[in-house]
C-alpha atoms as a PDB file:
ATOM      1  CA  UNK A   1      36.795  26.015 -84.039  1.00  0.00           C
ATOM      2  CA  UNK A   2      36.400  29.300 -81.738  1.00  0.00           C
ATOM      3  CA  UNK A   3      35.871  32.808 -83.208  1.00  0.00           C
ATOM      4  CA  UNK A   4      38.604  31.966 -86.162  1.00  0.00           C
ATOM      5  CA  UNK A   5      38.785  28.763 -89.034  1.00  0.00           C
ATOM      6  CA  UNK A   6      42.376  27.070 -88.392  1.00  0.00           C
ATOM      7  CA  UNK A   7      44.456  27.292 -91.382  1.00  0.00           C
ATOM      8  CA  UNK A   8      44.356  23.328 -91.828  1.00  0.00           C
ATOM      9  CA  UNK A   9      40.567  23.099 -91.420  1.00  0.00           C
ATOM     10  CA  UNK A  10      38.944  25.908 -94.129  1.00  0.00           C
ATOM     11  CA  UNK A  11      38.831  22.746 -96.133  1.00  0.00           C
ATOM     12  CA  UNK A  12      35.906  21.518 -94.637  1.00  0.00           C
ATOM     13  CA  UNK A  13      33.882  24.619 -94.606  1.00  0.00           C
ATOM     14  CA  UNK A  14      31.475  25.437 -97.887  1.00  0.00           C
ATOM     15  CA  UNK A  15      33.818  28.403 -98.859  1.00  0.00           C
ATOM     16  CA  UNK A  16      37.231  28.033 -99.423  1.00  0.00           C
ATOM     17  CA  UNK A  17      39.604  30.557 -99.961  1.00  0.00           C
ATOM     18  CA  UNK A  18      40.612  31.442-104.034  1.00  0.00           C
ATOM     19  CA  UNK A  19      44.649  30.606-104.945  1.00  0.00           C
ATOM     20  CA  UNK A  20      46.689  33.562-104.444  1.00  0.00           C
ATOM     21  CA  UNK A  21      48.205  33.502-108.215  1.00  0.00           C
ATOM     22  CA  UNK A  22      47.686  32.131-111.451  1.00  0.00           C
ATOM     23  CA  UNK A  23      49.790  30.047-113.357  1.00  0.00           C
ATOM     24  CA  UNK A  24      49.120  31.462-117.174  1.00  0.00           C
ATOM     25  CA  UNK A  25      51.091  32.656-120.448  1.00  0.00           C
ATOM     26  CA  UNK A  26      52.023  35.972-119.785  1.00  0.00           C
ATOM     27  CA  UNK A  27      52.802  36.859-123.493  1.00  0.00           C
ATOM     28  CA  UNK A  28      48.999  35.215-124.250  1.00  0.00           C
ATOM     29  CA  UNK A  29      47.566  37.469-121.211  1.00  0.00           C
ATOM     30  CA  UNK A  30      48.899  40.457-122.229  1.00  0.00           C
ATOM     31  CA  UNK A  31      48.063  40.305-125.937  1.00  0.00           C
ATOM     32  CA  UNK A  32      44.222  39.422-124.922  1.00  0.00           C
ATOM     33  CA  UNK A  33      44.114  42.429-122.206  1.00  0.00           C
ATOM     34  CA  UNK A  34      45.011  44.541-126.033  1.00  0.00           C
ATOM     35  CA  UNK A  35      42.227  42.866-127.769  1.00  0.00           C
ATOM     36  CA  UNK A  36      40.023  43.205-124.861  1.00  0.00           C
ATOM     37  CA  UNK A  37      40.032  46.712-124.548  1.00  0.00           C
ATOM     38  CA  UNK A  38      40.328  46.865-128.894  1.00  0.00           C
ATOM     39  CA  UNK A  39      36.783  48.002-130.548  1.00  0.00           C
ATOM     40  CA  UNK A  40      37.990  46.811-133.701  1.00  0.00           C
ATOM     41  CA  UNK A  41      36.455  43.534-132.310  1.00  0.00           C
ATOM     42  CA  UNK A  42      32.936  44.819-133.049  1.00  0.00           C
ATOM     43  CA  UNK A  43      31.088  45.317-136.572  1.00  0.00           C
ATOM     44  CA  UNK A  44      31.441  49.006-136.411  1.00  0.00           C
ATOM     45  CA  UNK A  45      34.209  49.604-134.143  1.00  0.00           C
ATOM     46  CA  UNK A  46      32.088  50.646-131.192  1.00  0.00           C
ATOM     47  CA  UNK A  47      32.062  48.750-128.548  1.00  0.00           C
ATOM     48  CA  UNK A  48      34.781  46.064-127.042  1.00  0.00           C
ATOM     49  CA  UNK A  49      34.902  43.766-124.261  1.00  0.00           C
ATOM     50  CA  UNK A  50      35.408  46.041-121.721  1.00  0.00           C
ATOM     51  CA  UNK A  51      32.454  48.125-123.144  1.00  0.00           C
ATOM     52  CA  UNK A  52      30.317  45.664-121.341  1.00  0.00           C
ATOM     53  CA  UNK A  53      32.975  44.436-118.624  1.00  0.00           C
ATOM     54  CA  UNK A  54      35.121  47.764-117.453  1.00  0.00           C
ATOM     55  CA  UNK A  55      37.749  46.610-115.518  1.00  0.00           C
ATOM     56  CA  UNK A  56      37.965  49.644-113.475  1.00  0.00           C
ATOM     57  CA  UNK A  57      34.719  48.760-112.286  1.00  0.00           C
ATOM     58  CA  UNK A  58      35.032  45.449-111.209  1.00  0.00           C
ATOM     59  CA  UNK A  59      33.882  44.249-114.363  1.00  0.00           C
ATOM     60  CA  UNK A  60      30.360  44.764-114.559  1.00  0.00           C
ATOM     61  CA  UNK A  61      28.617  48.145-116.400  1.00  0.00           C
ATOM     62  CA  UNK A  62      26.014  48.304-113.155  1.00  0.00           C
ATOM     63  CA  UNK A  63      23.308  48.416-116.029  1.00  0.00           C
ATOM     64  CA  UNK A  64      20.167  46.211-115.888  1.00  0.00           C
ATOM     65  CA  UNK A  65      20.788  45.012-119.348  1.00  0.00           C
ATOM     66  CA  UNK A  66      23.779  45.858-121.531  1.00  0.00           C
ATOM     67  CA  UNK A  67      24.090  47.582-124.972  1.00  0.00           C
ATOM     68  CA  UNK A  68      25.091  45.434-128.129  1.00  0.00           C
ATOM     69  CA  UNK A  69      27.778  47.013-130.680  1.00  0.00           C
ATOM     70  CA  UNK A  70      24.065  47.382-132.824  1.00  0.00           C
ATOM     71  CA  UNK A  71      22.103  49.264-130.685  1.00  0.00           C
ATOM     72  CA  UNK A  72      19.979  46.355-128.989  1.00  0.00           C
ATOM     73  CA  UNK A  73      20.231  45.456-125.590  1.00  0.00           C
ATOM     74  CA  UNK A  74      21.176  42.001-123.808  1.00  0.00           C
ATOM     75  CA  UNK A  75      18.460  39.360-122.960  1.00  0.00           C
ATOM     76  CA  UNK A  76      20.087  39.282-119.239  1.00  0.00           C
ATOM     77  CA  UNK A  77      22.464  41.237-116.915  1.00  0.00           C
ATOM     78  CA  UNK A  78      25.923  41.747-117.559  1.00  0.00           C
ATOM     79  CA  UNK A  79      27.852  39.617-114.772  1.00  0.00           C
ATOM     80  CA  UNK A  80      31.249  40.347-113.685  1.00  0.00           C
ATOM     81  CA  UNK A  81      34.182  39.315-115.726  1.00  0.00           C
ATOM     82  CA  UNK A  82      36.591  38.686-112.518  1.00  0.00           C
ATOM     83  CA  UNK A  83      36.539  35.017-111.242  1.00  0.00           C
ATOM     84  CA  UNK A  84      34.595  33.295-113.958  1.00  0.00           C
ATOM     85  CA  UNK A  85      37.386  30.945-114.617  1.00  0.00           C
ATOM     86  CA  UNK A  86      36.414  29.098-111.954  1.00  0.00           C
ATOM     87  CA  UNK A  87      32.712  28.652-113.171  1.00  0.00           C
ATOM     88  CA  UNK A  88      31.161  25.468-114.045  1.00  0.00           C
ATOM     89  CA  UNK A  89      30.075  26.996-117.553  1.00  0.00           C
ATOM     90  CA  UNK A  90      30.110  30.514-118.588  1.00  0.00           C
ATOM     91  CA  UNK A  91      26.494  32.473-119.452  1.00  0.00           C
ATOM     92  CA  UNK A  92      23.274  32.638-116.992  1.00  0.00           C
ATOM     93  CA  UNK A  93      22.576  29.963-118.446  1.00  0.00           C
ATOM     94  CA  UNK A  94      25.252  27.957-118.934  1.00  0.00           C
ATOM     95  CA  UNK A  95      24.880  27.110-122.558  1.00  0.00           C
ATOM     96  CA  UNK A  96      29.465  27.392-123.259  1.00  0.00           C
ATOM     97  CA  UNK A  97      31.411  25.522-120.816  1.00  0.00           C
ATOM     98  CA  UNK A  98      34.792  27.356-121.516  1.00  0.00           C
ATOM     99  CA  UNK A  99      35.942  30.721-121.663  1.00  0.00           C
ATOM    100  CA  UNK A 100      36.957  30.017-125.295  1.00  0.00           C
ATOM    101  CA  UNK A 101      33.258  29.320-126.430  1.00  0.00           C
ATOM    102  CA  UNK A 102      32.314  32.392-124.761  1.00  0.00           C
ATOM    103  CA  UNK A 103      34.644  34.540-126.316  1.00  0.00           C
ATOM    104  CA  UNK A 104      33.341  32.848-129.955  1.00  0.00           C
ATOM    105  CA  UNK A 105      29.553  33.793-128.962  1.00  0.00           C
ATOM    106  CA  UNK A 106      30.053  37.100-127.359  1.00  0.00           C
ATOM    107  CA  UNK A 107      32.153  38.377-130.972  1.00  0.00           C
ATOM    108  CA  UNK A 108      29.769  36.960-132.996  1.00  0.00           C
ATOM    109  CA  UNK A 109      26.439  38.429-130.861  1.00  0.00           C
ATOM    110  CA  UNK A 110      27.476  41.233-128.581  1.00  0.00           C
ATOM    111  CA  UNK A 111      29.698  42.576-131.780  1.00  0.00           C
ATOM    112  CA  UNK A 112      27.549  41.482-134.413  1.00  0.00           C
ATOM    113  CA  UNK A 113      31.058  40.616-136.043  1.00  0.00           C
ATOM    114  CA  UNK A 114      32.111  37.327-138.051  1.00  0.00           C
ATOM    115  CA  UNK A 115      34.918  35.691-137.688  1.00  0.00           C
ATOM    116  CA  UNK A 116      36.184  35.837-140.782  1.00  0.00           C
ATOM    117  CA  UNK A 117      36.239  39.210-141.239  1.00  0.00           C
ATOM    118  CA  UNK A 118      37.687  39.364-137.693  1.00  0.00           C
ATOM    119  CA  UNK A 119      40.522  37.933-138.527  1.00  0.00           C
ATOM    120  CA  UNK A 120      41.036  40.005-142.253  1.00  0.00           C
ATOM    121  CA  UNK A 121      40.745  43.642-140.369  1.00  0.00           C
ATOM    122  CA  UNK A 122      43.161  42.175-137.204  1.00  0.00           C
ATOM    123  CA  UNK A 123      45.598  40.566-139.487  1.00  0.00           C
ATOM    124  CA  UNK A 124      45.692  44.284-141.739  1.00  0.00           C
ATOM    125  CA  UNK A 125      47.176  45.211-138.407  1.00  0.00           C
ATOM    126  CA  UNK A 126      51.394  44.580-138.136  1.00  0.00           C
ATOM    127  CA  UNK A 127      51.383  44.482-134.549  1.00  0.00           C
ATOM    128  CA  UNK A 128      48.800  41.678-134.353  1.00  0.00           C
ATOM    129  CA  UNK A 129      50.410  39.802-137.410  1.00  0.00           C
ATOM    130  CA  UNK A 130      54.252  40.009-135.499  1.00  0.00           C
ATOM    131  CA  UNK A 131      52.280  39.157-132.216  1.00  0.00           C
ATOM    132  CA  UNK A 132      50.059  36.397-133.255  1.00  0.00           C
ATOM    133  CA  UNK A 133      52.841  35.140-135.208  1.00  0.00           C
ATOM    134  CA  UNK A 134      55.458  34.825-132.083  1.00  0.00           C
ATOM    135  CA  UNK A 135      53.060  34.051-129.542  1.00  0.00           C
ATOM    136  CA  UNK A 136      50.972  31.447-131.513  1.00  0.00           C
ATOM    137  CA  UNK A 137      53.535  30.519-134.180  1.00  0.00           C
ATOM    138  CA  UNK A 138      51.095  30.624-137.070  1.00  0.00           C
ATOM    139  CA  UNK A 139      49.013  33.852-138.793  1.00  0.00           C
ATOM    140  CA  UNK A 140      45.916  35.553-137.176  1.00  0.00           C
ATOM    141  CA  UNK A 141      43.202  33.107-136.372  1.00  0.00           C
ATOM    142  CA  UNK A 142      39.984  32.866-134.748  1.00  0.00           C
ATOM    143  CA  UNK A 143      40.804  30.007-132.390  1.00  0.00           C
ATOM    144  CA  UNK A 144      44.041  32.242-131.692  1.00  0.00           C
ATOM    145  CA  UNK A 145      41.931  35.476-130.638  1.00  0.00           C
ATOM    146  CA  UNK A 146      39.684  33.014-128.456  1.00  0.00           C
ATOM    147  CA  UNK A 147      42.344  31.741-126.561  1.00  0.00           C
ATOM    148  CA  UNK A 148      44.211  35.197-125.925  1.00  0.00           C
ATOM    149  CA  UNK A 149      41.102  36.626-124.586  1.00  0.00           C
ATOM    150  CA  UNK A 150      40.143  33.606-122.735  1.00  0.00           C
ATOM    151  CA  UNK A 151      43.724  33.046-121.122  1.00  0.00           C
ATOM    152  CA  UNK A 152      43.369  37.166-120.264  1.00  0.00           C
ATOM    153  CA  UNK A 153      39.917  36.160-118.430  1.00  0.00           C
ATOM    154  CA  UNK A 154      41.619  33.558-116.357  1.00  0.00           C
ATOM    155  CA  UNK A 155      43.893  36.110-115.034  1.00  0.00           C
ATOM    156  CA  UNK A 156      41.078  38.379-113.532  1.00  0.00           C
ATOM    157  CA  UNK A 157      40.965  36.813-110.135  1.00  0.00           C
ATOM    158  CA  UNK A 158      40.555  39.118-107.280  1.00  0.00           C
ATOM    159  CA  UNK A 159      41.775  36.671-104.164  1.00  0.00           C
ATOM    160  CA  UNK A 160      43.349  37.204-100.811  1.00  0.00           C
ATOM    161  CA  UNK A 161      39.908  38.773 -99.412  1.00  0.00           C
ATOM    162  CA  UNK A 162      39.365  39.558 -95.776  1.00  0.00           C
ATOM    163  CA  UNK A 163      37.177  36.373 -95.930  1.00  0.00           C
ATOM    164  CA  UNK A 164      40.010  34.271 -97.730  1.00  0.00           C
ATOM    165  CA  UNK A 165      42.697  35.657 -94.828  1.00  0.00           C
ATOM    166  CA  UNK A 166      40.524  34.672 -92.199  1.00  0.00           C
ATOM    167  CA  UNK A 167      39.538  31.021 -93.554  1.00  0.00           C
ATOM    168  CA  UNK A 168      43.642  30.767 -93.426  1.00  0.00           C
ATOM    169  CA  UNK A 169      43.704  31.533 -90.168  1.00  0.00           C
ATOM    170  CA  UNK A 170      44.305  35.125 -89.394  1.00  0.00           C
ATOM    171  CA  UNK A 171      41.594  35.181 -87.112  1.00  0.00           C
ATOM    172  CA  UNK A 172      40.956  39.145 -86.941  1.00  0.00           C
ATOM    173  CA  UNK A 173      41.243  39.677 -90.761  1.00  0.00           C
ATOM    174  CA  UNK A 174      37.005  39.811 -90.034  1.00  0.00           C
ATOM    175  CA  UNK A 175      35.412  41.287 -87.686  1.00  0.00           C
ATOM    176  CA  UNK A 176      32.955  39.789 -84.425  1.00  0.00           C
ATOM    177  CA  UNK A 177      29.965  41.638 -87.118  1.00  0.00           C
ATOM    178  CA  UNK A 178      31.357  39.538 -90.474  1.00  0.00           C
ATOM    179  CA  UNK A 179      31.862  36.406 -88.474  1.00  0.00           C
ATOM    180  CA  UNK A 180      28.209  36.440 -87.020  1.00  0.00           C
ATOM    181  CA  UNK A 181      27.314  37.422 -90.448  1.00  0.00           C
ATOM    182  CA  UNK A 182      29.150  34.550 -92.297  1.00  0.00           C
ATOM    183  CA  UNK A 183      27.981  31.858 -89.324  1.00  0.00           C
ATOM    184  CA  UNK A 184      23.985  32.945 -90.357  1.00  0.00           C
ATOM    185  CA  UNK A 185      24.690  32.656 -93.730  1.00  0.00           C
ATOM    186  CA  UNK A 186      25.823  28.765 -93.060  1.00  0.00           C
ATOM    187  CA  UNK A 187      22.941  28.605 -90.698  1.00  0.00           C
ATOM    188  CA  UNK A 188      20.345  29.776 -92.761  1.00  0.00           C
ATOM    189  CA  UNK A 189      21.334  28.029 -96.038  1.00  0.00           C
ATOM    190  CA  UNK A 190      22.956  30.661 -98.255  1.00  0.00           C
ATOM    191  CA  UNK A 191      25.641  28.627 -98.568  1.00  0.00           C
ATOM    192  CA  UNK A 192      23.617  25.224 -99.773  1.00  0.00           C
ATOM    193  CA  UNK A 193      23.998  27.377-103.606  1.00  0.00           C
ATOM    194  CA  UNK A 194      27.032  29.824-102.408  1.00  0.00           C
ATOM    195  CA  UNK A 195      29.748  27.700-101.710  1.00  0.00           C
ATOM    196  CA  UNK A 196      33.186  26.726-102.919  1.00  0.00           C
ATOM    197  CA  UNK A 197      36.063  28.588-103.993  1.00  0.00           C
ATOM    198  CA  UNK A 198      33.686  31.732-106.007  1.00  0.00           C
ATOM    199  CA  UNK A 199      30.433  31.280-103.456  1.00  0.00           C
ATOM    200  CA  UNK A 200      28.729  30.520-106.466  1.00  0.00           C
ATOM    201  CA  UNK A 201      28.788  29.896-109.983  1.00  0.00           C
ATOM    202  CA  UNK A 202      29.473  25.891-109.898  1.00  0.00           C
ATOM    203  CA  UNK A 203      25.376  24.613-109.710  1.00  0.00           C
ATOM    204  CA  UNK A 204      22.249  25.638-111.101  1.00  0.00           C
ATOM    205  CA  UNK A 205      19.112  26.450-109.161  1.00  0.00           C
ATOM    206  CA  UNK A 206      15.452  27.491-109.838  1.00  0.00           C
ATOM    207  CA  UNK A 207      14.361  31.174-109.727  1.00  0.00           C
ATOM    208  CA  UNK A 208      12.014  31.449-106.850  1.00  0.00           C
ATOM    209  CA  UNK A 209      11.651  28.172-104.937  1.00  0.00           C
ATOM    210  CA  UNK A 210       9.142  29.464-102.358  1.00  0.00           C
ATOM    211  CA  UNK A 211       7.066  32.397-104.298  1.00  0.00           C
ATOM    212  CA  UNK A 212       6.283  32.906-108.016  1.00  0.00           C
ATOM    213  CA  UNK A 213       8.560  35.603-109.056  1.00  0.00           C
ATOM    214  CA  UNK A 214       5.461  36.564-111.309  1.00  0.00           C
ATOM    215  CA  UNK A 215       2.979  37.474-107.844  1.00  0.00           C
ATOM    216  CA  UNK A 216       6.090  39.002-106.427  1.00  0.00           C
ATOM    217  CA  UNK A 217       5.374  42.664-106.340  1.00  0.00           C
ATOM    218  CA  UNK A 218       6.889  44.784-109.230  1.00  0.00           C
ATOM    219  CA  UNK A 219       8.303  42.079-110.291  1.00  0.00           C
ATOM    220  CA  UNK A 220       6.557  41.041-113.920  1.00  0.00           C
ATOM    221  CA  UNK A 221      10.119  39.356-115.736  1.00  0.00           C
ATOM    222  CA  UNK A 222       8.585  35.938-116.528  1.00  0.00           C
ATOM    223  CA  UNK A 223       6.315  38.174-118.947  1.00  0.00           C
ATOM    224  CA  UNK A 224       9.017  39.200-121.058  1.00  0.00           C
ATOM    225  CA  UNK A 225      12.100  37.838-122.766  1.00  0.00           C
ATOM    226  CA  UNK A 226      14.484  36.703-119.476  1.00  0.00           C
ATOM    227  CA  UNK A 227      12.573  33.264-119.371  1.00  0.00           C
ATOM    228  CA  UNK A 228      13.782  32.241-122.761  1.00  0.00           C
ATOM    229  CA  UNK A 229      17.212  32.516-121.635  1.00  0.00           C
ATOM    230  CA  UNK A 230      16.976  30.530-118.756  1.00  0.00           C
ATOM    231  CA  UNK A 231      18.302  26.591-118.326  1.00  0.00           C
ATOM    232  CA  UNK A 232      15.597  25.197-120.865  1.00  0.00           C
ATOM    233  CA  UNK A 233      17.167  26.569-123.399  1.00  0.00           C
ATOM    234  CA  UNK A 234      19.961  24.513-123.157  1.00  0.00           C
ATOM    235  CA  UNK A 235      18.675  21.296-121.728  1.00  0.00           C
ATOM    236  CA  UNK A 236      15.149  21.370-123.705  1.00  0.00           C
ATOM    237  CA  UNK A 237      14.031  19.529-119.842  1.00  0.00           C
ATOM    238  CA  UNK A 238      10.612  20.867-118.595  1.00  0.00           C
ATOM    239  CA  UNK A 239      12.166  20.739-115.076  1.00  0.00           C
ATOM    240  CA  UNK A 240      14.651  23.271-116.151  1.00  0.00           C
ATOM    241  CA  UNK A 241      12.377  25.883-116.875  1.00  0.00           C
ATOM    242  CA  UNK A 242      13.268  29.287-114.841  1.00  0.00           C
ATOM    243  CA  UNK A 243      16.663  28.047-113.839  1.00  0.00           C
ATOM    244  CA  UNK A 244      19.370  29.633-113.964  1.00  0.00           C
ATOM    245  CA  UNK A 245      23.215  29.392-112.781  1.00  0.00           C
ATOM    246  CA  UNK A 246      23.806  30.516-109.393  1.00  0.00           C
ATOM    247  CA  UNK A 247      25.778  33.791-109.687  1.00  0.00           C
ATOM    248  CA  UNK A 248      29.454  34.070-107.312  1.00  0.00           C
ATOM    249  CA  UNK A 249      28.908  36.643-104.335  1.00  0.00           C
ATOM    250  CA  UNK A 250      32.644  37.608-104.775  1.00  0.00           C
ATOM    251  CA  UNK A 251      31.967  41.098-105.610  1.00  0.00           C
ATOM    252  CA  UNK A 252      28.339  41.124-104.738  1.00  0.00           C
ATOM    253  CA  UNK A 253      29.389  44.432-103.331  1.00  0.00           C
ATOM    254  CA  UNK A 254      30.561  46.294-106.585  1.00  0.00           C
ATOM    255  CA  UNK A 255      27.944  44.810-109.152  1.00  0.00           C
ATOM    256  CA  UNK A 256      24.984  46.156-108.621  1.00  0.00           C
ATOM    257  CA  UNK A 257      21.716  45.708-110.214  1.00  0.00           C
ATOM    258  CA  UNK A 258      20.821  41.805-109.298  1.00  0.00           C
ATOM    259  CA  UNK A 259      19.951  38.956-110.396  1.00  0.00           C
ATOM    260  CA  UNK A 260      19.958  37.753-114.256  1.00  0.00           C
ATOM    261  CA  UNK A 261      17.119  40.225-115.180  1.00  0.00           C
ATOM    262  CA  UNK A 262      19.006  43.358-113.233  1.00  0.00           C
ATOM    263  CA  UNK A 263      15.595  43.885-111.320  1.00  0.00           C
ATOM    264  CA  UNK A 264      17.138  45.074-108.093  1.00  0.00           C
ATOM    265  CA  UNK A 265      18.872  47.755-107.454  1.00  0.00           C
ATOM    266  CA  UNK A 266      20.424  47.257-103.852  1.00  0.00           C
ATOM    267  CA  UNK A 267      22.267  44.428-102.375  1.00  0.00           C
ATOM    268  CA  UNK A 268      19.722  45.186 -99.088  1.00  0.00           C
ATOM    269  CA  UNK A 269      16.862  44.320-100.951  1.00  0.00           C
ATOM    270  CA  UNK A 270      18.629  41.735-102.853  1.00  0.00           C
ATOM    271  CA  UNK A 271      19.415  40.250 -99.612  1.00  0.00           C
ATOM    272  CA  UNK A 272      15.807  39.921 -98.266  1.00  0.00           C
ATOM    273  CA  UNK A 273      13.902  38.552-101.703  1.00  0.00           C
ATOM    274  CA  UNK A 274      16.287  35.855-101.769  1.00  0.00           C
ATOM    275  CA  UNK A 275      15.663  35.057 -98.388  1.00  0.00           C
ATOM    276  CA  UNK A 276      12.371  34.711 -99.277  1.00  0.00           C
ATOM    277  CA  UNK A 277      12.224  33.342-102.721  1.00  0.00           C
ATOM    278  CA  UNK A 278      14.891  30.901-102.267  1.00  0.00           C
ATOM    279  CA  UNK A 279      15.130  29.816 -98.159  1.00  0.00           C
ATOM    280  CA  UNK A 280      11.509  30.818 -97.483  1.00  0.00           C
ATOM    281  CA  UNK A 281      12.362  33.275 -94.830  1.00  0.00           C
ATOM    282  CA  UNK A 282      12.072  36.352 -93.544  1.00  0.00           C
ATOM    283  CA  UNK A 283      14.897  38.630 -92.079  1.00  0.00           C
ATOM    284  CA  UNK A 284      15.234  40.868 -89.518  1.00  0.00           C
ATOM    285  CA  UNK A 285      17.658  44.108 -90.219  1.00  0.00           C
ATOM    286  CA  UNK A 286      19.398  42.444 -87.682  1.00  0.00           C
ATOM    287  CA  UNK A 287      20.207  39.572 -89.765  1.00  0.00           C
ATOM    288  CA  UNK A 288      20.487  41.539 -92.651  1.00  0.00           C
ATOM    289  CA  UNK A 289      23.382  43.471 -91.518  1.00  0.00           C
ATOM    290  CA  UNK A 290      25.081  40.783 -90.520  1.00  0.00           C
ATOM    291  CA  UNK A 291      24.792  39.463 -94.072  1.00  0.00           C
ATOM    292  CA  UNK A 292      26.012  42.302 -95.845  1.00  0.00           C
ATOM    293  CA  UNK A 293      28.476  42.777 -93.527  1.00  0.00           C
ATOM    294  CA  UNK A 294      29.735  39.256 -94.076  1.00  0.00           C
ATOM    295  CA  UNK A 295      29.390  39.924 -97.770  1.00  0.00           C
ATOM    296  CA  UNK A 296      31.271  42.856 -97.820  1.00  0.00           C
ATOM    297  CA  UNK A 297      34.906  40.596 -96.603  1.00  0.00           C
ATOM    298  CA  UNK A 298      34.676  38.742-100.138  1.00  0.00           C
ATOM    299  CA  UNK A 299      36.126  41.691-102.243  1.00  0.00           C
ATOM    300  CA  UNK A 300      39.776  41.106-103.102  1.00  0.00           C
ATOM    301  CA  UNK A 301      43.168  42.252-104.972  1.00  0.00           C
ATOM    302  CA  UNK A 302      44.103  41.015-108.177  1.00  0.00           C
ATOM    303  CA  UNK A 303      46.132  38.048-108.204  1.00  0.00           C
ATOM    304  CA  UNK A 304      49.782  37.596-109.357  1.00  0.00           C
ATOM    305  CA  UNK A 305      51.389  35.110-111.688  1.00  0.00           C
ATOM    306  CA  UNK A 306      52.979  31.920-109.546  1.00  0.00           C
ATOM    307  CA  UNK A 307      56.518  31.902-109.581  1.00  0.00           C
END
């Protein structure tokens, strides 16, 4: 294929580029960006989605764990909120399969608020009564509110990277540094877990493959809470124990700390104990470079509604 992917071949590589626009309700997007940003969703009026998931931050707080609307903190890192529509199931470990079910969870954890009395202090609000009631035809409901913000969710995709140009066929959308960088990562076997449309986020995969994260220096997490959140929880299968979903590399770039415990603070370092952990190598700064150079075409622009 030379230096560049042709346009009519990026379907054969392990990434392919994410659609360019969304096909979605806009009245049902735009009344879930309101209650995404409303704190009236939590118990105490605190905290709301974009608490945890700021939007002008690529959707991730950059905290190792996030605070609840009581005061506690999350098992496991906050993840971006941009791309998940395309996720096999939503959570580390993938315990709702649609955005709906997360939205149900996250209101009735993360806000420490029922549903029912959700839906009494929204529907004491006229604007939500005359929206709810022309959008959804019916009164203020919790399977309404799940579907506005989950419908708002699927229209936070960042496409048309760099990367997704180039796999399209403009051939210097990258450059000779993030094509080297992006041919290693094939080589190498990032892309055996980070692949498809999101470079993640559509398998599962064990923690540590090659090392015990518990011997791996300063790094102590199967001692505490994170390994009760991981793929057993939801399967109940020995096998499953310290597996979690593989997390997208979209914006890798913009949502730092790493991993589902938050442990690392740099993508550099991130870089090399997954190397290790997961491929059972050990990279040069070389290689590393060309890595986070690669990684660093993913990052895109919000896209549009299809015509």
């Amino acid at each position: 294929m030379g230096n560049a992917l042709l346009a009519e071949g990026w379907d054969r590589e392990p990434v392919q580029p994410l659609p360019t626009c969304t096909q979605l309700s806009l009245a049902k997007v735009q009344l879930g960006r309101i209650l995404f940003q409303d704190p009236r969703l939590s118990f105490n009026d605190s905290r709301s989605c974009a608490s945890c998931h700021p939007l002008e931050r690529w959707g991730s707080d950059n905290l190792p764990l996030s605070q609840r609307a009581d005061g506690s903190l999350t098992e496991l890192n906050t993840p971006t909120v941009y791309n998940v529509r395309y996720q096999i199931a939503q959570f580390w470990n993938g315990r709702v399969r649609t955005l709906e079910e997360q939205a149900e969870e996250a209101i009735r954890i993360e806000m420490n608020k029922s549903w029912p009395e959700l839906e009494q202090k929204l529907a004491a609000d006229s604007f939500y009564r005359e929206a709810f009631a022309r959008i959804y035809h019916g009164k203020v409901q919790a399977v309404h509110i799940q579907n506005a913000l989950a419908e708002f969710v699927r229209s936070l995709v960042l496409a048309n990277s760099r990367f997704d140009r180039y796999l399209r066929g403009e051939k210097e959308a990258i450059s000779q540094l993030e094509r080297e960088g992006y041919q290693l990562f094939k080589e190498i076997g990032c892309a055996s877990c980070h692949q498809g449309v999101n470079l993640g986020g559509n398998l599962y995969q064990k923690s540590g493959i090659f090392l015990d994260r518990r011997r791996e220096g300063g790094w102590q997490w199967a001692e505490h809470s994170h390994e009760t959140q991981d793929r057993f929880r939801v399967t109940g299968n020995d096998e499953d124990r310290q597996v979690f979903k593989v997390p997208s590399l979209r914006l890798v770039t913009r949502s730092a700390p790493y991993f589902h415990d938050g442990s690392v603070p740099t993508l550099e370092e991130a870089v090399h104990r997954m190397a290790r952990m997961q491929l059972g190598r050990t990279l040069s700064r070389t290689d590393v470079a060309k890595l986070l150079a690669f990684l660093a075409t993913l990052e895109g622009s919000l896209a549009g509604a299809c015509p």
